[in-house]
PDB file of N, CA and C in Angstrom:
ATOM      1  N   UNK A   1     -11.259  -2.675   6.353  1.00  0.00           N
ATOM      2  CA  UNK A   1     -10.100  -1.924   5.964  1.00  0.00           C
ATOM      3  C   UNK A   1      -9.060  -2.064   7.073  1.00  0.00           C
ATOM      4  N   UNK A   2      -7.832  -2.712   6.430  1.00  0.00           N
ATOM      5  CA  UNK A   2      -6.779  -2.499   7.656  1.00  0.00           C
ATOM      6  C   UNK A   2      -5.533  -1.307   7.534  1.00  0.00           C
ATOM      7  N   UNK A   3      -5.741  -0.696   7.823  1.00  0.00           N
ATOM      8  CA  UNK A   3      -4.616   0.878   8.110  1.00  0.00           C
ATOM      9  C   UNK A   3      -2.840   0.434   7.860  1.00  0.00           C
ATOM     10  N   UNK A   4      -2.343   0.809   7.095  1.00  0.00           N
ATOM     11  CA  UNK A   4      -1.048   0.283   7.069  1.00  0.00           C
ATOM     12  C   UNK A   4      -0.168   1.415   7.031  1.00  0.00           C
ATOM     13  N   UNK A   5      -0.981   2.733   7.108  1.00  0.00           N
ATOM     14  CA  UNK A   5      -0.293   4.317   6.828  1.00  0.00           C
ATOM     15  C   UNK A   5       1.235   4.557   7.896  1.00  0.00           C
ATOM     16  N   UNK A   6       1.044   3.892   8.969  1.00  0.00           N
ATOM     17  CA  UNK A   6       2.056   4.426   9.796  1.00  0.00           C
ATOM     18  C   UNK A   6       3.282   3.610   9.977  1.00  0.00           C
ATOM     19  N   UNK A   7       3.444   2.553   8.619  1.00  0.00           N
ATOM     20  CA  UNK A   7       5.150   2.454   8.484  1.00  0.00           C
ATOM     21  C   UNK A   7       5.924   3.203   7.788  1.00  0.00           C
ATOM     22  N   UNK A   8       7.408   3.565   8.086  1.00  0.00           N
ATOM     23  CA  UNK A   8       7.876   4.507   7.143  1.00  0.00           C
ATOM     24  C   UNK A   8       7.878   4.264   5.798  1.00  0.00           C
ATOM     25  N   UNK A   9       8.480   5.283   5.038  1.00  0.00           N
ATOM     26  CA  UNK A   9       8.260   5.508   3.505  1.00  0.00           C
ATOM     27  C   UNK A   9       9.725   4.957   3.593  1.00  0.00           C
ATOM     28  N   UNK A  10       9.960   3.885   3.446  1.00  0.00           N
ATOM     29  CA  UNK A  10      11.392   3.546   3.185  1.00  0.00           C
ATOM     30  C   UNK A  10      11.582   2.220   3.458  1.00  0.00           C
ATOM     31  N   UNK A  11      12.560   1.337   2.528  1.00  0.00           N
ATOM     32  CA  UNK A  11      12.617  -0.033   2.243  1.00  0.00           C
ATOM     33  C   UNK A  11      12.151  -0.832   3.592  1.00  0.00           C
ATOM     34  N   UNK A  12      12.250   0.019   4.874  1.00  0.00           N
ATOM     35  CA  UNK A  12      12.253  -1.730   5.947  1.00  0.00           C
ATOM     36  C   UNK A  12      10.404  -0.949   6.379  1.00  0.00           C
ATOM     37  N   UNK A  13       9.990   0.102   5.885  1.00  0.00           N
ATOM     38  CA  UNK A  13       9.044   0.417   5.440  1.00  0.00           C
ATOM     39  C   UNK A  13       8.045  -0.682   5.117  1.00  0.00           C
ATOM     40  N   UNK A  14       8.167  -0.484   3.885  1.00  0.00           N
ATOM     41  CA  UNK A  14       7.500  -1.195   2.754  1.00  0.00           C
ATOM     42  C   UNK A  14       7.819  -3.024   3.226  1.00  0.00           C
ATOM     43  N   UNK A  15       8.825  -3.538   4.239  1.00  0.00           N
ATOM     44  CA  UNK A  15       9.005  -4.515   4.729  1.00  0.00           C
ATOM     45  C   UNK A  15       7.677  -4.644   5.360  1.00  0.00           C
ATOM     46  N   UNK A  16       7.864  -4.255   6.250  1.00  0.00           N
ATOM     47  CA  UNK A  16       7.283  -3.900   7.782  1.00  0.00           C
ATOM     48  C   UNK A  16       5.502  -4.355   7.338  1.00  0.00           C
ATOM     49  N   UNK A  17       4.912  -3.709   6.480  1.00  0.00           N
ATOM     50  CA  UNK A  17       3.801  -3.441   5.647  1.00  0.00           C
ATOM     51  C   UNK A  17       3.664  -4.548   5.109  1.00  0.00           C
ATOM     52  N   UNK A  18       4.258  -5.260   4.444  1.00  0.00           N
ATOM     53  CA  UNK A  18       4.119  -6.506   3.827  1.00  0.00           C
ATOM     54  C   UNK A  18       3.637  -7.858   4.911  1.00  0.00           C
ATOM     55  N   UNK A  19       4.254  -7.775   5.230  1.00  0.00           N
ATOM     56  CA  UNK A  19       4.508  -8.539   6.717  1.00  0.00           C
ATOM     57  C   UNK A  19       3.068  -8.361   7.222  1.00  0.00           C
ATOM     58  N   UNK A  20       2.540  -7.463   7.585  1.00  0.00           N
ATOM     59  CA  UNK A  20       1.422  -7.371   7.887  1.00  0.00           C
ATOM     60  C   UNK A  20       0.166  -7.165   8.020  1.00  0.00           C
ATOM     61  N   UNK A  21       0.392  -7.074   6.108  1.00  0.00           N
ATOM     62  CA  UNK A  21      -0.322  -7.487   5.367  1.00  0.00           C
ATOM     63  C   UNK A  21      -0.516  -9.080   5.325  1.00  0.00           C
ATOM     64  N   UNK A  22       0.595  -9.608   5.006  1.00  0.00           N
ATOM     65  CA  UNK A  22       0.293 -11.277   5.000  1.00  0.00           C
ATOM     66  C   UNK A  22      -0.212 -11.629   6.008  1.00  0.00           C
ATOM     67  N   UNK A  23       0.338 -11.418   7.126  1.00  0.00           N
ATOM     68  CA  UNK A  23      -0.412 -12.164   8.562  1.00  0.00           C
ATOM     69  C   UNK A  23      -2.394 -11.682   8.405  1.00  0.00           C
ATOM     70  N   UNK A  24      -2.356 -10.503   7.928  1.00  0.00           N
ATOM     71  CA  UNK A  24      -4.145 -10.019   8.296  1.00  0.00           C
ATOM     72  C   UNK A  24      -4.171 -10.727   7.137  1.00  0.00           C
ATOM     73  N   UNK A  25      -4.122 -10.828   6.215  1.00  0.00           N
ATOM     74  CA  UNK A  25      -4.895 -11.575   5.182  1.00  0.00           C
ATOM     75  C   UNK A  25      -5.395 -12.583   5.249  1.00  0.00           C
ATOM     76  N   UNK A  26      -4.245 -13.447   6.180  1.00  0.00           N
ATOM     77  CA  UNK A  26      -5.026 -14.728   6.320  1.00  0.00           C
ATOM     78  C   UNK A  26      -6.500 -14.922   6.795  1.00  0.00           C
ATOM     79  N   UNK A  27      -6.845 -14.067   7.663  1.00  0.00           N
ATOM     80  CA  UNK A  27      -8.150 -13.984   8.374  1.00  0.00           C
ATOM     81  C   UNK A  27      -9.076 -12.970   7.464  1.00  0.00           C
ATOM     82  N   UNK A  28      -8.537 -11.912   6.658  1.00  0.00           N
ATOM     83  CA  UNK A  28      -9.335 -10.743   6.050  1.00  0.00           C
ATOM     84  C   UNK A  28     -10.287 -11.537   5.347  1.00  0.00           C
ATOM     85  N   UNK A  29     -11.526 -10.761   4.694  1.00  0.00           N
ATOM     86  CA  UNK A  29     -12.434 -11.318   3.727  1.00  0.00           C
ATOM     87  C   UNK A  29     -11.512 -10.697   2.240  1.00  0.00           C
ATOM     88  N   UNK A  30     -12.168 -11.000   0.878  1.00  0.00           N
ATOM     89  CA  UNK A  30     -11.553 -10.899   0.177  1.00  0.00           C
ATOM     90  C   UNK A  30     -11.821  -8.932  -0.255  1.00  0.00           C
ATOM     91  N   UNK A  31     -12.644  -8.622   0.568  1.00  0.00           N
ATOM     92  CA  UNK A  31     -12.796  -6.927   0.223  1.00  0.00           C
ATOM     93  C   UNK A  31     -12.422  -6.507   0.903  1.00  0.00           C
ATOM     94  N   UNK A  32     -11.260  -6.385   1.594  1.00  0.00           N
ATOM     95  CA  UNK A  32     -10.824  -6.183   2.806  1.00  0.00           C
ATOM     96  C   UNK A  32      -9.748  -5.093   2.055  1.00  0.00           C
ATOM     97  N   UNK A  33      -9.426  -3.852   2.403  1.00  0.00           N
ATOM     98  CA  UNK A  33      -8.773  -3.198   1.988  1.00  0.00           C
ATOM     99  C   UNK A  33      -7.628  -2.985   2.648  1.00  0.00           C
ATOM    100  N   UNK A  34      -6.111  -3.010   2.633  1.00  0.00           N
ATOM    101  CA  UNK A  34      -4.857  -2.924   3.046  1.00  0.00           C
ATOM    102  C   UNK A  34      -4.363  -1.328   2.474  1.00  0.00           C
ATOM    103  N   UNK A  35      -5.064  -0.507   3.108  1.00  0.00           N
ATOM    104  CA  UNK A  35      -4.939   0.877   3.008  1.00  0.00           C
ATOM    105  C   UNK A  35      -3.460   2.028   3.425  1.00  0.00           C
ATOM    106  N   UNK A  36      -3.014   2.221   2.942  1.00  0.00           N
ATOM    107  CA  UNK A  36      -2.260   3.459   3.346  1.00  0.00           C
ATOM    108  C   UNK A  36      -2.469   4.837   2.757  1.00  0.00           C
ATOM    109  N   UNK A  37      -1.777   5.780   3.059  1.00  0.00           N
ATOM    110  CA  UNK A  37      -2.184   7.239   2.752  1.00  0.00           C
ATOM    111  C   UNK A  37      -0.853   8.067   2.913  1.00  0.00           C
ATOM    112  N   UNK A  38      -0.673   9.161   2.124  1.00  0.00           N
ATOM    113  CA  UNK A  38       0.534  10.179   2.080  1.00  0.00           C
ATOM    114  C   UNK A  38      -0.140  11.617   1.968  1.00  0.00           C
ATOM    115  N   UNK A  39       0.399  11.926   3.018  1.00  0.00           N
ATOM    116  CA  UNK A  39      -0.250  13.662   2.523  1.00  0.00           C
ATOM    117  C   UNK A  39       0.717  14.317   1.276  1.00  0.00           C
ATOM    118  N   UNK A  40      -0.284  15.159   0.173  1.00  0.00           N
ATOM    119  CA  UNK A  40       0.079  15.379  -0.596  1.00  0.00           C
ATOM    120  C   UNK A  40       0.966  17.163  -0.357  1.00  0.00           C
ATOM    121  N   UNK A  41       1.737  17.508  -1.340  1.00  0.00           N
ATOM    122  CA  UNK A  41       1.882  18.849  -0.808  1.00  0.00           C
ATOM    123  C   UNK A  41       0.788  20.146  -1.606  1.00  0.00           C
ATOM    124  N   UNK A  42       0.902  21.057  -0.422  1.00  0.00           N
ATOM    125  CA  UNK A  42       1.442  20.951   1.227  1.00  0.00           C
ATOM    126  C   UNK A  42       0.518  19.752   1.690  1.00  0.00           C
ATOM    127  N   UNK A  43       1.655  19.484   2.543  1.00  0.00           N
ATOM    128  CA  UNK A  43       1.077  18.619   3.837  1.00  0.00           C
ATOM    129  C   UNK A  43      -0.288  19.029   4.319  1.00  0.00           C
ATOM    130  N   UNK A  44      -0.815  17.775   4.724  1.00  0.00           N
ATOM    131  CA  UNK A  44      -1.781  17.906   5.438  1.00  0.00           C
ATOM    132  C   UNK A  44      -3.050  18.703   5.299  1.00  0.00           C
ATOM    133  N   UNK A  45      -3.264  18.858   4.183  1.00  0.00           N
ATOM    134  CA  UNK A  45      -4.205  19.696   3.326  1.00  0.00           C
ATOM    135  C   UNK A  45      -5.067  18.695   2.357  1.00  0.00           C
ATOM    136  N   UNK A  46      -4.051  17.862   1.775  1.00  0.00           N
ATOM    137  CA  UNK A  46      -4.847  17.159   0.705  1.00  0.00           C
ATOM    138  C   UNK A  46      -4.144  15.526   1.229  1.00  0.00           C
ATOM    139  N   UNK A  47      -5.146  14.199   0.796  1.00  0.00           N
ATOM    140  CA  UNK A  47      -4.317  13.035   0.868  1.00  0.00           C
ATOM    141  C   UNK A  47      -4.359  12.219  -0.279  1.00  0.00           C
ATOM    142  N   UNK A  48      -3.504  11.463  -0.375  1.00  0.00           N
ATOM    143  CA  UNK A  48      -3.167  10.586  -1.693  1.00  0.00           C
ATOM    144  C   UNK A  48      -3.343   8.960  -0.630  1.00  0.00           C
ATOM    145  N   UNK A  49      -4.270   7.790  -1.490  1.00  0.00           N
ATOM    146  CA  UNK A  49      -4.199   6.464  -0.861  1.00  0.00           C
ATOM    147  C   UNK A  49      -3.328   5.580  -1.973  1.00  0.00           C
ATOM    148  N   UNK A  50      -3.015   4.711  -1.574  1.00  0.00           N
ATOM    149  CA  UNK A  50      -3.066   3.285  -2.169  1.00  0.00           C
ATOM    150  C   UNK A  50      -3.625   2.111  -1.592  1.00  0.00           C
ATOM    151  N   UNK A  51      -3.772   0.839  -2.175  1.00  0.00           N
ATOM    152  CA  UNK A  51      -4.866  -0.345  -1.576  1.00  0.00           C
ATOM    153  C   UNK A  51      -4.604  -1.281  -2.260  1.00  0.00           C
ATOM    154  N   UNK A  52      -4.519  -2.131  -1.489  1.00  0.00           N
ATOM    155  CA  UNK A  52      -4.198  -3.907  -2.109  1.00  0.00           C
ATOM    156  C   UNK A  52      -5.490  -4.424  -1.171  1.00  0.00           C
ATOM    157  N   UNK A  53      -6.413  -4.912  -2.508  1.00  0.00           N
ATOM    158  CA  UNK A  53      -6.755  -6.283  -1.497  1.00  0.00           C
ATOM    159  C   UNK A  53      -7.078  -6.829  -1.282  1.00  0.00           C
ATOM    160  N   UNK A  54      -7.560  -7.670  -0.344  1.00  0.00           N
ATOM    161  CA  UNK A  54      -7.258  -9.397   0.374  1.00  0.00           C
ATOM    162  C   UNK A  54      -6.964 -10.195  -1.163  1.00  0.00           C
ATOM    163  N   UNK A  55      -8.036  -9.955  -2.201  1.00  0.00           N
ATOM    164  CA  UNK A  55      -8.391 -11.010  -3.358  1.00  0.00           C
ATOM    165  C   UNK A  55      -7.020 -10.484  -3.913  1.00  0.00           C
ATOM    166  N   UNK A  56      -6.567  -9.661  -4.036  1.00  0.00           N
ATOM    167  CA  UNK A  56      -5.105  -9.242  -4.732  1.00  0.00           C
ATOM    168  C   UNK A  56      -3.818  -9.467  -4.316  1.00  0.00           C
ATOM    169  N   UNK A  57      -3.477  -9.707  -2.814  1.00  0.00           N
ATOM    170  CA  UNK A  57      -2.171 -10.023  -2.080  1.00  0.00           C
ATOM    171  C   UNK A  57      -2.771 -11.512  -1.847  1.00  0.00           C
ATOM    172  N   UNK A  58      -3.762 -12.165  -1.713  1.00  0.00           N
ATOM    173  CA  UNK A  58      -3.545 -13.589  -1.445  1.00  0.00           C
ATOM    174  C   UNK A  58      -2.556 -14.930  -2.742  1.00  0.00           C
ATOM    175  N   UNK A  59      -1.725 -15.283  -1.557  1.00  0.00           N
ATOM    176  CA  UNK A  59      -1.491 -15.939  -2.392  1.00  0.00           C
ATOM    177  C   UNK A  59      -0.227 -15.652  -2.918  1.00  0.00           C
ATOM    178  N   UNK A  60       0.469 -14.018  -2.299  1.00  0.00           N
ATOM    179  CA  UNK A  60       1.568 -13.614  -3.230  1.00  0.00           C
ATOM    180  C   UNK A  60       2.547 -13.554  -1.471  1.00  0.00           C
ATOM    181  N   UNK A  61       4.301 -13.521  -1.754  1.00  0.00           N
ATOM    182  CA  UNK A  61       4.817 -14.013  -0.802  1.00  0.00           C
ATOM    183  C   UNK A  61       5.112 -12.244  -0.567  1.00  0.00           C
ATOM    184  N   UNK A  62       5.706 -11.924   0.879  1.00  0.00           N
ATOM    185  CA  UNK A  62       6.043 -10.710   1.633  1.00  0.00           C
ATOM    186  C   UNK A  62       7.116 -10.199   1.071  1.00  0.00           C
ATOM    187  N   UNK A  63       7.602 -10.760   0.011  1.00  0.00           N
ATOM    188  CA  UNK A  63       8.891 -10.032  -1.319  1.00  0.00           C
ATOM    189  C   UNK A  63       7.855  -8.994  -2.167  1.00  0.00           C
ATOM    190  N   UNK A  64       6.994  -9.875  -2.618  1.00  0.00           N
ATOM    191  CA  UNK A  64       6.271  -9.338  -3.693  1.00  0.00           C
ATOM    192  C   UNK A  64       5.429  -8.291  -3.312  1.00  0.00           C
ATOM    193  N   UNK A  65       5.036  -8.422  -1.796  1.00  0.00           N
ATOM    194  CA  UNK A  65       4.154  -7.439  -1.799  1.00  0.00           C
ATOM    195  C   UNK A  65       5.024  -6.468  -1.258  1.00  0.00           C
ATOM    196  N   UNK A  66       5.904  -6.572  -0.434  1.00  0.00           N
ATOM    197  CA  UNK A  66       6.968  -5.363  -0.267  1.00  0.00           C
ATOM    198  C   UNK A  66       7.208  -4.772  -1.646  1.00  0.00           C
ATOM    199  N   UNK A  67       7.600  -5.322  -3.007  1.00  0.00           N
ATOM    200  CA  UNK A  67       7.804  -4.612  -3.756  1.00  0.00           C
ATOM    201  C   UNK A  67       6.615  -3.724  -4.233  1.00  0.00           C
ATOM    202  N   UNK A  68       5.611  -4.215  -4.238  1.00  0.00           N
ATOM    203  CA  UNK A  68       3.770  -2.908  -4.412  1.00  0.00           C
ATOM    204  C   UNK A  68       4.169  -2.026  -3.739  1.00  0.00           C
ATOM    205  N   UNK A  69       4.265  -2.261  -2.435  1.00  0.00           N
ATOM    206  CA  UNK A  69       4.529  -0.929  -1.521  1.00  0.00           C
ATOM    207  C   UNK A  69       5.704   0.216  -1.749  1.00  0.00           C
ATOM    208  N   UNK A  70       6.641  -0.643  -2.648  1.00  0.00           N
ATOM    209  CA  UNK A  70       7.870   0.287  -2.673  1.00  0.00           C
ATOM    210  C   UNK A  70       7.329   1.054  -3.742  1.00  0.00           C
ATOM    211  N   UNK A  71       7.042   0.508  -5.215  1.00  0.00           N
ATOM    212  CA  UNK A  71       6.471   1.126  -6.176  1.00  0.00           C
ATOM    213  C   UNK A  71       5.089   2.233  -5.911  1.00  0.00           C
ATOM    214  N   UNK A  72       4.501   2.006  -4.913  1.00  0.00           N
ATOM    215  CA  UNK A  72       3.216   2.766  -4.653  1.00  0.00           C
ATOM    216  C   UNK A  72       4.165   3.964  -3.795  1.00  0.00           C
ATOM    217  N   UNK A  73       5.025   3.873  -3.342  1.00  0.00           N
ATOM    218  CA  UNK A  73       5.261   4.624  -2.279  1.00  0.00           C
ATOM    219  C   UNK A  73       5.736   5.839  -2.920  1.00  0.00           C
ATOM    220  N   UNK A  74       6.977   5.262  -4.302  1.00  0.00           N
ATOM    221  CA  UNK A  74       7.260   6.513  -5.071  1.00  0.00           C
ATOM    222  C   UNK A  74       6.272   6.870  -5.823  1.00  0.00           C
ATOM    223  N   UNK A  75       5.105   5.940  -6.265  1.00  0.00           N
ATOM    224  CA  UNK A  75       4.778   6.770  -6.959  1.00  0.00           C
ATOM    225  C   UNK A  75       3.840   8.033  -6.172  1.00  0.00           C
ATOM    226  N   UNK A  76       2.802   7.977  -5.101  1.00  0.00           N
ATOM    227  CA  UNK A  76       2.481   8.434  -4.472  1.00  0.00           C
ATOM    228  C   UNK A  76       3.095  10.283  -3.773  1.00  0.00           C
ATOM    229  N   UNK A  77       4.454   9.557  -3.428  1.00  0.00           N
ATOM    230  CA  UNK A  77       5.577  10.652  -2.963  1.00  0.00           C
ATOM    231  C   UNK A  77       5.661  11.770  -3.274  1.00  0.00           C
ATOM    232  N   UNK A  78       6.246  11.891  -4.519  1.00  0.00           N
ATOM    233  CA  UNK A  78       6.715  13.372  -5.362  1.00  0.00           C
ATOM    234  C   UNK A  78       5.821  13.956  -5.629  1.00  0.00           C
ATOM    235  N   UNK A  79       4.655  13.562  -5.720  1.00  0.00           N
ATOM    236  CA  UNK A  79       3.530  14.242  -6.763  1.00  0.00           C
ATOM    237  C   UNK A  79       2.761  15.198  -6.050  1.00  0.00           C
ATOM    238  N   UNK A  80       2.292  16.471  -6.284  1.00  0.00           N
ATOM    239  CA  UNK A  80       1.436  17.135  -5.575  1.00  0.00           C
ATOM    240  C   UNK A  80      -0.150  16.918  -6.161  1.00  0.00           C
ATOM    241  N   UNK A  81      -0.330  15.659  -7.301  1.00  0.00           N
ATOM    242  CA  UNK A  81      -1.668  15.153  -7.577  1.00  0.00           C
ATOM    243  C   UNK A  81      -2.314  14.309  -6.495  1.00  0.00           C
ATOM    244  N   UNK A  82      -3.155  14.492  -5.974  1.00  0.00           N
ATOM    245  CA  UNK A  82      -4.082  13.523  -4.999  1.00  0.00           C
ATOM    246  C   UNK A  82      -4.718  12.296  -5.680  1.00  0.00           C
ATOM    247  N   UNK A  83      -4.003  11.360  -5.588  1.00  0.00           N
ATOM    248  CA  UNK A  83      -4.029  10.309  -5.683  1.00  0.00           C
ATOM    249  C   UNK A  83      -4.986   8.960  -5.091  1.00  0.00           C
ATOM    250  N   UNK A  84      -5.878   7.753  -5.818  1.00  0.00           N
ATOM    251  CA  UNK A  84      -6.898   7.305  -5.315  1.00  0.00           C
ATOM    252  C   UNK A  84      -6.345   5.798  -6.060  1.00  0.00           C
ATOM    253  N   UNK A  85      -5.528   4.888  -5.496  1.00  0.00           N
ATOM    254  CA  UNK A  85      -5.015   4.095  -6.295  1.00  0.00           C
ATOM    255  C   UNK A  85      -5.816   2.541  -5.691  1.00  0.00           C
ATOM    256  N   UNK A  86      -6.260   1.654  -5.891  1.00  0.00           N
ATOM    257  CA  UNK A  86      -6.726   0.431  -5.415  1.00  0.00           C
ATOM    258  C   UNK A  86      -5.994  -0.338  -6.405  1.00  0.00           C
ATOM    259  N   UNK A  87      -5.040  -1.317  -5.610  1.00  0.00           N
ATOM    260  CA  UNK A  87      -4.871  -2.719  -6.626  1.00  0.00           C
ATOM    261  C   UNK A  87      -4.115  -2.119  -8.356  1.00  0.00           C
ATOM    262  N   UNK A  88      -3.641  -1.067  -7.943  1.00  0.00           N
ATOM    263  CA  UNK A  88      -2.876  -0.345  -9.318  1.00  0.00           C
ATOM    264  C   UNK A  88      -2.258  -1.498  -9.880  1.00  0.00           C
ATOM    265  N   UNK A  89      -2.397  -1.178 -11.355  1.00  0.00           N
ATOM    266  CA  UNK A  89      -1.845  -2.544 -12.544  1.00  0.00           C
ATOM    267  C   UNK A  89      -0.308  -2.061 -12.202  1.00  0.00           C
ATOM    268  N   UNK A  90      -0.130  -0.678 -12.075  1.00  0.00           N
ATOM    269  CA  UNK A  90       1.769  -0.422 -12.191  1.00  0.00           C
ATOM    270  C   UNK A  90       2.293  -1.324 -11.410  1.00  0.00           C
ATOM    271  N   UNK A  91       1.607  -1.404  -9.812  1.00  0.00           N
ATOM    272  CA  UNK A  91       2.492  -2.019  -9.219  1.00  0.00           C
ATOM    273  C   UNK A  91       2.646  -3.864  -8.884  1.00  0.00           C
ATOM    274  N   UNK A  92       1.162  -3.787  -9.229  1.00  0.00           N
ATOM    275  CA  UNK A  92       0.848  -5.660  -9.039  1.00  0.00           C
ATOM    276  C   UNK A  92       0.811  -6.346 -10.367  1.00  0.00           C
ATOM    277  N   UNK A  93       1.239  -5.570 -11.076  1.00  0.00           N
ATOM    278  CA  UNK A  93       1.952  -6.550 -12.006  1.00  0.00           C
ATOM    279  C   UNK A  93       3.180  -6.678 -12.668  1.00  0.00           C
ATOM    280  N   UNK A  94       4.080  -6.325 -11.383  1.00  0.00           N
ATOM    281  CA  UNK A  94       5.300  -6.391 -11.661  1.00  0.00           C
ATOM    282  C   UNK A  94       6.015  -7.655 -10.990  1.00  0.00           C
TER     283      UNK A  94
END
């Protein structure tokens, strides 16, 4: 599992994340999870994840996967549902 929780929630965000996602992938195995997390409200009480991975971002360029992250990010955001998302169809197949 590689931790991707501590770029911001915001476009150079979801950059930032992509980016380094591609570089670990190259070396990740294909179960390799590209993890982040949002506390749900209230804060810090409950958490919401999302997860791409290795077998799911290989292969796709640091546009595309910036855009997963942007889509995971809202969807994640607003919601006070605790959330458990791996490889979500909403966002990787857009």
């Amino acid at each position: 599992m590689v931790d991707t929780s501590d770029v911001p929630s915001a476009k150079a965000g979801a950059s930032v994340a992509a980016h380094y996602v591609m570089l670990f992938s190259q070396y990740a195995r294909d179960n390799t999870l590209f993890l982040s997390t949002a506390a749900t409200h209230p804060p810090g009480m409950n958490w919401s994840y999302y997860a791409f991975s290795r077998s799911k971002v290989w292969g796709h360029d640091d546009n595309t996967i910036q855009r997963w992250y942007e889509i995971e990010m809202k969807k994640i955001g607003p919601t006070r549902d605790v959330l458990a998302l791996v490889d979500d169809p909403d966002a990787t197949y857009h």
